[in-house]
N, C-alpha and C. Protein backbone atom coordinates (compact mmCIF):
# COMPACT_ATOMS: atom_id res chain seq x y z
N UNK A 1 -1.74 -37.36 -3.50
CA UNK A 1 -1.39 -35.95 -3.54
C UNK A 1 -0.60 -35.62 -2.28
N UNK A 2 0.42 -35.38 -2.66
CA UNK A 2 1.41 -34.56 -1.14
C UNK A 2 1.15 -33.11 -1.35
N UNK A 3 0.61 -32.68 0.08
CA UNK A 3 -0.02 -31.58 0.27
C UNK A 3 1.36 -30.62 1.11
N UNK A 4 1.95 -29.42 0.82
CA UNK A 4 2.63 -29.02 1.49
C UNK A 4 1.76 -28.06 1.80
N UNK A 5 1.89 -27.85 3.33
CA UNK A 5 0.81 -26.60 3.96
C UNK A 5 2.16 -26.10 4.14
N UNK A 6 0.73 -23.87 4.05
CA UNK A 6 1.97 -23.14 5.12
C UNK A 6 1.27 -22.80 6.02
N UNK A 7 1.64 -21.92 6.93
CA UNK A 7 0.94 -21.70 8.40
C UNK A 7 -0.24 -21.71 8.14
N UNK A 8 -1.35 -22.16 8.77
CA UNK A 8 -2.85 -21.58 9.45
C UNK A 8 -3.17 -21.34 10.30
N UNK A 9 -3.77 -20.77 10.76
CA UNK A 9 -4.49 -20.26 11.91
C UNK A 9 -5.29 -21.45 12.87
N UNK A 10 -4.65 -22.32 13.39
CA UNK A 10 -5.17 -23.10 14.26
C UNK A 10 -5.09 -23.34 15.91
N UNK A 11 -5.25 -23.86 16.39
CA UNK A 11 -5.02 -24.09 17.65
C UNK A 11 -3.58 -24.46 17.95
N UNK A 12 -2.85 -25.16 16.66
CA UNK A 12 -1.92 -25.77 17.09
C UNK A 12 -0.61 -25.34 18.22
N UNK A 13 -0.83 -23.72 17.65
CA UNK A 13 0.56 -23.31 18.46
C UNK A 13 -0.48 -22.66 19.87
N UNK A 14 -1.25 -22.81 19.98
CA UNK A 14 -1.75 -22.09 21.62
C UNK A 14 -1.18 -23.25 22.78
N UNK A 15 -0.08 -22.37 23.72
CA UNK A 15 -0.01 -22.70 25.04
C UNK A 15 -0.85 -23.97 25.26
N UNK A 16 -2.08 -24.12 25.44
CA UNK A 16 -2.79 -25.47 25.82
C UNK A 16 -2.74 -26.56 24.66
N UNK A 17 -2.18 -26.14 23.55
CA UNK A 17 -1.91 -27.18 22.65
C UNK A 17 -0.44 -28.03 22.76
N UNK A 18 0.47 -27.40 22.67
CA UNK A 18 1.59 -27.63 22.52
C UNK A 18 3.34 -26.95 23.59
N UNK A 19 3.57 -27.94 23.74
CA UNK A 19 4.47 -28.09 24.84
C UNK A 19 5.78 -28.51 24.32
N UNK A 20 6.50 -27.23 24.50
CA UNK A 20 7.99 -27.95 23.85
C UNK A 20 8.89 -28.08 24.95
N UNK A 21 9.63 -29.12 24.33
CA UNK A 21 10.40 -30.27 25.21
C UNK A 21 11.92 -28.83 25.37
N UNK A 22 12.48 -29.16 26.09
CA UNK A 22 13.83 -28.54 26.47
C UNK A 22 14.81 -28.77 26.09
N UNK A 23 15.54 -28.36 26.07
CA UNK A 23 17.18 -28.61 24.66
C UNK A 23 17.84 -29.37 25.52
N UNK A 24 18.24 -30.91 25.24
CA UNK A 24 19.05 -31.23 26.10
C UNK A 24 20.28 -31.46 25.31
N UNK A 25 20.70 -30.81 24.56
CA UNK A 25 21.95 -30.74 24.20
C UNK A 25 22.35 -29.39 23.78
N UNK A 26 23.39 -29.10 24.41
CA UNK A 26 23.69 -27.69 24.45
C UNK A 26 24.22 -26.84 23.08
N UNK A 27 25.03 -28.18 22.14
CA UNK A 27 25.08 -27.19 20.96
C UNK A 27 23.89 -26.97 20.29
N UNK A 28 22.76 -27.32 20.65
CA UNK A 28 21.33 -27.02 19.39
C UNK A 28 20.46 -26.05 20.27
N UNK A 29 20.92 -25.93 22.05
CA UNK A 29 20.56 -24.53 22.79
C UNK A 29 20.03 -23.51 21.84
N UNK A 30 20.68 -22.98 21.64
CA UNK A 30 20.31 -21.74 20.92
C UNK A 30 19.31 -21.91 20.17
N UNK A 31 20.19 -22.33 18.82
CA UNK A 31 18.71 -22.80 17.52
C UNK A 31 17.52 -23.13 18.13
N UNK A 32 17.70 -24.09 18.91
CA UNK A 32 16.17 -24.47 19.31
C UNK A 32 15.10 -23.40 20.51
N UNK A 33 16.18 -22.43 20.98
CA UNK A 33 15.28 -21.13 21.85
C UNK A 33 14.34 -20.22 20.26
N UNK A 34 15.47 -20.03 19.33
CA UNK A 34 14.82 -19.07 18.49
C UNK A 34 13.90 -20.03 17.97
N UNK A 35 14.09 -21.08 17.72
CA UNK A 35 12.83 -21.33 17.20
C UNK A 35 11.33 -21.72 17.68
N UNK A 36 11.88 -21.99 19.28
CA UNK A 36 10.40 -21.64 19.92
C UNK A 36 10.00 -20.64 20.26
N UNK A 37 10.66 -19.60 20.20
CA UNK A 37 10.38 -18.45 20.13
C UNK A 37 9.35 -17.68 18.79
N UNK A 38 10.38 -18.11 17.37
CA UNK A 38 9.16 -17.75 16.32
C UNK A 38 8.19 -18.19 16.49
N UNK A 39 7.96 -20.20 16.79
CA UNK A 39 6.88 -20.30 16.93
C UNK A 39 5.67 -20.23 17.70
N UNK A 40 6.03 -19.39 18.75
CA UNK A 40 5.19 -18.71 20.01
C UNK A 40 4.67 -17.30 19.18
N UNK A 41 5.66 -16.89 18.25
CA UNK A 41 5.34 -14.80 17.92
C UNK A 41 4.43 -15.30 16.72
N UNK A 42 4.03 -16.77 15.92
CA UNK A 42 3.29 -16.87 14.95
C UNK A 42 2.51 -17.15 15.31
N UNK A 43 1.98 -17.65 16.68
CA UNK A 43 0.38 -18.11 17.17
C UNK A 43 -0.20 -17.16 17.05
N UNK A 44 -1.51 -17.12 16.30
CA UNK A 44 -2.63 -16.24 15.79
C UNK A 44 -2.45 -15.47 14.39
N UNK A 45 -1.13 -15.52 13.92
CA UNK A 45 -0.44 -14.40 13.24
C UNK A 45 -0.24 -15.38 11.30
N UNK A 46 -0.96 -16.95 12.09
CA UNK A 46 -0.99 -17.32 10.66
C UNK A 46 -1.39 -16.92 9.79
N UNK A 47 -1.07 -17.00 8.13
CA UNK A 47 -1.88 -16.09 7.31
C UNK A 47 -3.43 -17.08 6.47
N UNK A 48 -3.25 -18.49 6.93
CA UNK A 48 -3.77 -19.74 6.41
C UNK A 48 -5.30 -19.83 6.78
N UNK A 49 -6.32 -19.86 6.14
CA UNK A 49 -7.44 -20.06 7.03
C UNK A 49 -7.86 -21.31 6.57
N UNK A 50 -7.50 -22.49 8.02
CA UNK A 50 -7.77 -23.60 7.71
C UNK A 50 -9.66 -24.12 6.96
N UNK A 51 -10.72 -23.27 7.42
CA UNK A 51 -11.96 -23.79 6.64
C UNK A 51 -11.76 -23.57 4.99
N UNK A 52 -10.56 -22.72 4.63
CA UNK A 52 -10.51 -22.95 3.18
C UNK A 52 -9.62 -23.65 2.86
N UNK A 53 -8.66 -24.22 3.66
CA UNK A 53 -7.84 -25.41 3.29
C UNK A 53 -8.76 -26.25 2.90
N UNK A 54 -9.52 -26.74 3.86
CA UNK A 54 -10.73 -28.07 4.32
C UNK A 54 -11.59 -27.86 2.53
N UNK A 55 -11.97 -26.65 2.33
CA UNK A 55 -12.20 -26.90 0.92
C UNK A 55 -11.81 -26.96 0.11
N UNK A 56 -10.88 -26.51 -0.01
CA UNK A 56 -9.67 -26.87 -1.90
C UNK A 56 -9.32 -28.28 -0.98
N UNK A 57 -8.75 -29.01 -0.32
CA UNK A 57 -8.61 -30.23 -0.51
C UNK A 57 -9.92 -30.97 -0.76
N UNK A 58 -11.23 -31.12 -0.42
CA UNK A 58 -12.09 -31.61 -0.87
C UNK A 58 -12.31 -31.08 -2.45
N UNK A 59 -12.34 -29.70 -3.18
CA UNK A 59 -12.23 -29.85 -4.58
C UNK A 59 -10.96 -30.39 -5.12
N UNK A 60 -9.78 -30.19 -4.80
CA UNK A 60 -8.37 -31.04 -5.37
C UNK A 60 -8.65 -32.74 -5.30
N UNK A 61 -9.19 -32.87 -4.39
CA UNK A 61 -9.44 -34.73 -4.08
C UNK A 61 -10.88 -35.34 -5.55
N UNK A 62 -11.36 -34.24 -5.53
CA UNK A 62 -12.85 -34.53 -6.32
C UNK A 62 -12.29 -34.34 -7.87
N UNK A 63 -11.39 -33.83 -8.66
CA UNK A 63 -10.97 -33.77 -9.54
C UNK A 63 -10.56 -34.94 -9.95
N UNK A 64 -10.64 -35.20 -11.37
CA UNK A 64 -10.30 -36.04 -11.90
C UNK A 64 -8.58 -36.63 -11.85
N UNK A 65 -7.26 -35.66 -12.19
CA UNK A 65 -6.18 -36.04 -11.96
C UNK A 65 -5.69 -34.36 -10.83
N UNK A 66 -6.08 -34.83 -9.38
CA UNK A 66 -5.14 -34.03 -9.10
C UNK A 66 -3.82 -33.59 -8.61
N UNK A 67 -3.01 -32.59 -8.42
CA UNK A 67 -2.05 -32.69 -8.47
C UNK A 67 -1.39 -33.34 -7.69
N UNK A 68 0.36 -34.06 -7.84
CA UNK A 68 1.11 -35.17 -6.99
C UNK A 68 1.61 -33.71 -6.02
N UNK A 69 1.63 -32.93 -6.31
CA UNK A 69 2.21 -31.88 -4.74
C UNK A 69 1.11 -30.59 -5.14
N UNK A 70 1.30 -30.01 -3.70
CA UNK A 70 0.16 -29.35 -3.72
C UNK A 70 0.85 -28.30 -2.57
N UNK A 71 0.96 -26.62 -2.91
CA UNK A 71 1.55 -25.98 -1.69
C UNK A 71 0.06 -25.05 -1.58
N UNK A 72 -0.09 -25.58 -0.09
CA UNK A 72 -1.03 -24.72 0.28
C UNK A 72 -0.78 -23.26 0.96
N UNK A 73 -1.09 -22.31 0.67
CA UNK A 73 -1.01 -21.24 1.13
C UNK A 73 -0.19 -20.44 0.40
N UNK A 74 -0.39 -18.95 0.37
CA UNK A 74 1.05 -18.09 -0.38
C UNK A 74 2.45 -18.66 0.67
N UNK A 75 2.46 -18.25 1.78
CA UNK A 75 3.95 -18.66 2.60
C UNK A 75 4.33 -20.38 1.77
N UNK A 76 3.74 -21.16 1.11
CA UNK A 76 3.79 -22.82 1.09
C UNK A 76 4.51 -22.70 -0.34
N UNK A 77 3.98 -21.62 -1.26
CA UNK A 77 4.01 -21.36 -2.56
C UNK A 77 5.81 -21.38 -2.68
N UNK A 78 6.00 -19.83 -1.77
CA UNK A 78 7.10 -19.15 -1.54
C UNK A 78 8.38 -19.67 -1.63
N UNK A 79 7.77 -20.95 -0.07
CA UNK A 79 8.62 -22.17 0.25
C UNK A 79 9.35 -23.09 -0.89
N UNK A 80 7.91 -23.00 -1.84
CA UNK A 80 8.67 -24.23 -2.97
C UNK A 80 9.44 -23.55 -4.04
N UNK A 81 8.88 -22.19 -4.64
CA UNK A 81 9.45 -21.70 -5.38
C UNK A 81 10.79 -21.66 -5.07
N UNK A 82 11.18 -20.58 -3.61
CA UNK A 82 12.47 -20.45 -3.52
C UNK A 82 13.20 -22.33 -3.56
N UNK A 83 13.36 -23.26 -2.93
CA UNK A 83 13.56 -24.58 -3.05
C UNK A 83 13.57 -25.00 -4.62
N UNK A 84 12.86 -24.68 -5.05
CA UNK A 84 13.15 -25.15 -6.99
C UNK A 84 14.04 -23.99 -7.83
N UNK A 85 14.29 -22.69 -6.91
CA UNK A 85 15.48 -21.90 -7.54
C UNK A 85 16.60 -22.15 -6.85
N UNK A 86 16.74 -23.03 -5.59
CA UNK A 86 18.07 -23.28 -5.17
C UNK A 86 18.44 -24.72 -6.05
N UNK A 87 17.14 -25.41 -6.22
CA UNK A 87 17.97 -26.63 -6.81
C UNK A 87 18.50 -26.34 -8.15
N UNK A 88 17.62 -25.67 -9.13
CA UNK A 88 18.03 -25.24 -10.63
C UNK A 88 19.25 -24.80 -10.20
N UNK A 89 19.61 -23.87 -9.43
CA UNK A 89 21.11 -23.54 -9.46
C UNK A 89 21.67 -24.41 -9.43
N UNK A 90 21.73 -25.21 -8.63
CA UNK A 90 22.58 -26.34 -8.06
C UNK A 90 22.71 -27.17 -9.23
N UNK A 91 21.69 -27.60 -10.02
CA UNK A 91 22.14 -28.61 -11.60
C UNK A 91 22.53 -27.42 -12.75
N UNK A 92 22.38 -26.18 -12.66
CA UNK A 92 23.24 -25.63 -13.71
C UNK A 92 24.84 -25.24 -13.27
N UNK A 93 25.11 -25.04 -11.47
CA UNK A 93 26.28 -24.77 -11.31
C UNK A 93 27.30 -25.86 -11.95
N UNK A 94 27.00 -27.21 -12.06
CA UNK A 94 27.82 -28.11 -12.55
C UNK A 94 27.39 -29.34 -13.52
N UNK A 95 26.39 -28.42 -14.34
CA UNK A 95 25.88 -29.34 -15.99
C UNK A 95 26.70 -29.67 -16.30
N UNK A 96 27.77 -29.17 -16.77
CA UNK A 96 28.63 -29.19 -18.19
C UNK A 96 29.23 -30.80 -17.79
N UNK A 97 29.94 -31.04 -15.98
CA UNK A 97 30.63 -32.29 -15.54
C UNK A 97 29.40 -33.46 -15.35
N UNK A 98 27.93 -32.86 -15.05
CA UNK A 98 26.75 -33.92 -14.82
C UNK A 98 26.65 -34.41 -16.27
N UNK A 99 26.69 -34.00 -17.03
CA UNK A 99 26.48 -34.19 -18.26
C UNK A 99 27.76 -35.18 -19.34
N UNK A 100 28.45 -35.05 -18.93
CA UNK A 100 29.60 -35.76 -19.51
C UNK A 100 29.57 -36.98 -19.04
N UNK A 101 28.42 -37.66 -18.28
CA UNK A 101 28.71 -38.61 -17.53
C UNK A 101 28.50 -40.05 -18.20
N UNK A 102 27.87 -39.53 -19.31
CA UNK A 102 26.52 -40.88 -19.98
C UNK A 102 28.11 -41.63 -20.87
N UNK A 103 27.32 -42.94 -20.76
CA UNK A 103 27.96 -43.42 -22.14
C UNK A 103 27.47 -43.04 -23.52
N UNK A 104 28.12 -42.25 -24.57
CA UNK A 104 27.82 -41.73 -25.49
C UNK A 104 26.46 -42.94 -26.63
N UNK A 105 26.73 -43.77 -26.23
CA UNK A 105 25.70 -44.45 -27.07
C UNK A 105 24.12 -44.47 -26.42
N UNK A 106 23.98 -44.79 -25.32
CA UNK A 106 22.66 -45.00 -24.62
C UNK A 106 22.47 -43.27 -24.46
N UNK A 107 22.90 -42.43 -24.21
CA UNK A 107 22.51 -41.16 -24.22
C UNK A 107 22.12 -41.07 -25.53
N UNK A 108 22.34 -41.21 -26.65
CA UNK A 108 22.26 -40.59 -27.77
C UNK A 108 20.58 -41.75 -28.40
N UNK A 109 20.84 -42.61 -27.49
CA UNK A 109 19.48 -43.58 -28.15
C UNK A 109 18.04 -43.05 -27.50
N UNK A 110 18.66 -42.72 -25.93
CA UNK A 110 17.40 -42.65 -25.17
C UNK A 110 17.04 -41.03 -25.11
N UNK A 111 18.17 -39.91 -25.51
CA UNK A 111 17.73 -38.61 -25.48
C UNK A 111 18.33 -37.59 -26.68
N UNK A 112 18.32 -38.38 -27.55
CA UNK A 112 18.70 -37.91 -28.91
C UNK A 112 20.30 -37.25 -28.23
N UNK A 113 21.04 -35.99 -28.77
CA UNK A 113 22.24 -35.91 -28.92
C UNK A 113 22.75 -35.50 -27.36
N UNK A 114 24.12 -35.69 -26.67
CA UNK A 114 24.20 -35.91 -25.82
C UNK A 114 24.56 -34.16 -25.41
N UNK A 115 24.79 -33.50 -26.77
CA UNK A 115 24.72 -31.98 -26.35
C UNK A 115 23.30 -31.46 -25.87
N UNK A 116 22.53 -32.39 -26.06
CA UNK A 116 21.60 -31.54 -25.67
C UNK A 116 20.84 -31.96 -24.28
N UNK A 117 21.97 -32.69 -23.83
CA UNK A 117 21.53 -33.05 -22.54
C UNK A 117 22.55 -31.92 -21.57
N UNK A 118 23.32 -31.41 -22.10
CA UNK A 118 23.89 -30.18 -21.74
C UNK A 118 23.07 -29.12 -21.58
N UNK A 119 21.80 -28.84 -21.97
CA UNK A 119 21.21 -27.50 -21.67
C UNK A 119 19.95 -27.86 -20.14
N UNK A 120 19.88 -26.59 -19.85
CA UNK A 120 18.57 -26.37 -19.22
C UNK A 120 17.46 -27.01 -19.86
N UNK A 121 16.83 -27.81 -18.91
CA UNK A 121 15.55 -28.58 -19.38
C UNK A 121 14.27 -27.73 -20.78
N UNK A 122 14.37 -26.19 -20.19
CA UNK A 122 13.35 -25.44 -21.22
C UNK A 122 13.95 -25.71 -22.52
N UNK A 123 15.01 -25.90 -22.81
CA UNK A 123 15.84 -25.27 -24.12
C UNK A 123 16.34 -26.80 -24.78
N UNK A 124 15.76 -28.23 -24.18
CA UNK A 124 16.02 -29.08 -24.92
C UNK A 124 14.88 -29.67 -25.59
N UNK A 125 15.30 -30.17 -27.01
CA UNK A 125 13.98 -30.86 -27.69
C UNK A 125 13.28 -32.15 -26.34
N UNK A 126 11.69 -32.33 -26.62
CA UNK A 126 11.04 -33.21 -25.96
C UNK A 126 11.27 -34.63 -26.58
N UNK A 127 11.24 -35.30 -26.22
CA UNK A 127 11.85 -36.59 -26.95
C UNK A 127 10.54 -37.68 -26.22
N UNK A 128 10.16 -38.44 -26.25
CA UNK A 128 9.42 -39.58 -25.66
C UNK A 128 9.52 -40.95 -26.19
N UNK A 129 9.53 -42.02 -25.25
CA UNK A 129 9.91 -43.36 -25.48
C UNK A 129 8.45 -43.46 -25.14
N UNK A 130 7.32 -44.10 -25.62
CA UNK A 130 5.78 -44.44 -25.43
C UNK A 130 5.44 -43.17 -25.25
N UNK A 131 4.95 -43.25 -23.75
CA UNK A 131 3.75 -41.73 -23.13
C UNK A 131 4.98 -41.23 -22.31
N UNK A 132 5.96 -41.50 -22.09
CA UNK A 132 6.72 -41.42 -20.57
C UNK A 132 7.84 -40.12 -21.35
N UNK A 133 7.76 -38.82 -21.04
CA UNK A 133 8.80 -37.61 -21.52
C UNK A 133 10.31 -38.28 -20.56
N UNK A 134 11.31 -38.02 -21.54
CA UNK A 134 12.57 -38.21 -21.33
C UNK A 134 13.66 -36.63 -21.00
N UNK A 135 12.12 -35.93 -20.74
CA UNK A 135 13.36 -34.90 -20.49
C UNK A 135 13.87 -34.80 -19.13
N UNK A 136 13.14 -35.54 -18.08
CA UNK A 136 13.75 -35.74 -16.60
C UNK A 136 13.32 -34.66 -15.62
N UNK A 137 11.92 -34.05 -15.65
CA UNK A 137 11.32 -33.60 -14.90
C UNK A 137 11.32 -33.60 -13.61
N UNK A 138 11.30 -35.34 -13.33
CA UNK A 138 11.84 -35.71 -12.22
C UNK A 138 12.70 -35.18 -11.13
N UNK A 139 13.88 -34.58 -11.82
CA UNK A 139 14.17 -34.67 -10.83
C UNK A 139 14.43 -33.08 -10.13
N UNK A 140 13.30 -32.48 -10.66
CA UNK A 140 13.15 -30.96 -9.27
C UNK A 140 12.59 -32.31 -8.29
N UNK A 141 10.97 -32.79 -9.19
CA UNK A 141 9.86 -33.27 -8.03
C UNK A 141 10.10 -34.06 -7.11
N UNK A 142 10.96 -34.65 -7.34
CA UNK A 142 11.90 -36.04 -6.40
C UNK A 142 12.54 -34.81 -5.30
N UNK A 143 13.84 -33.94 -5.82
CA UNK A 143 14.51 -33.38 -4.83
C UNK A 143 13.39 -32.57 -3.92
N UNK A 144 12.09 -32.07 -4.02
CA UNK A 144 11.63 -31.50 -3.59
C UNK A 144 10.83 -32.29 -2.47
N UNK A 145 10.46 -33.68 -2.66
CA UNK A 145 9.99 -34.27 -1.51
C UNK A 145 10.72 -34.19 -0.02
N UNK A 146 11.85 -33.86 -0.31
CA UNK A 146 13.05 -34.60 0.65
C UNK A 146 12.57 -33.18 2.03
């Protein structure tokens, strides 16, 4: 199970925890002030309370199949949602040319007609070779590891 956390409330960002290193390169100066900066204005201000992390991962682990990603927290949720509406854009801004790509025979064996590898995943028939769905689920869950 890959667990994506969002903030909690831990020690991590207190002064006696953590010590950030100094920009030694001047074009990432900046970026890297604001961002030790947010992460100084979020110490205490997490919304996460790690003793209930500590328990949904002990019930998620005790389940029979649980899930391959896991966003912990509303901020973790947020994170992935928005990330799976930038990628959907991104494979519908240029279906029509991703799609033209197959050789018309192996497309048409392994996912029935090759128009219908032209649509949005909701709107194409399910097709399966054994147990394994051919509609390519894959690949939000893949782009989303990265």
């Amino acid at each position: 199970m890959l667990v994506n956390p969002g903030f909690f409330r831990t020690d991590l960002l207190t002064p006696e925890s953590t010590t950030f290193a100094e920009s030694a390169i001047d074009d990432y100066r900046a970026r890297t002030e604001q961002t030790v900066t947010a992460w100084r204005d979020v110490n205490g201000q997490q919304g996460g309370n790690p003793a209930k992390l500590a328990t949904a991962l002990i019930t998620l682990a005790g389940i029979g199949e649980p899930p391959l990603r896991w966003a912990a927290g509303t901020d973790a949720i947020g994170a992935l949602e928005d990330k799976a509406q930038a990628l959907l854009k991104q494979a519908d801004a240029y279906r029509e040319l991703s799609s033209s790509l197959s050789h018309n025979d192996n497309a048409e064996r392994r996912f029935g007609s090759t128009r219908d590898l032209a649509k949005p995943l909701a709107q194409r028939p399910v097709t399966h070779i054994g147990d394994t769905s051919c509609t390519t689920p894959f690949v939000i869950s893949s782009a989303l590891q990265q």
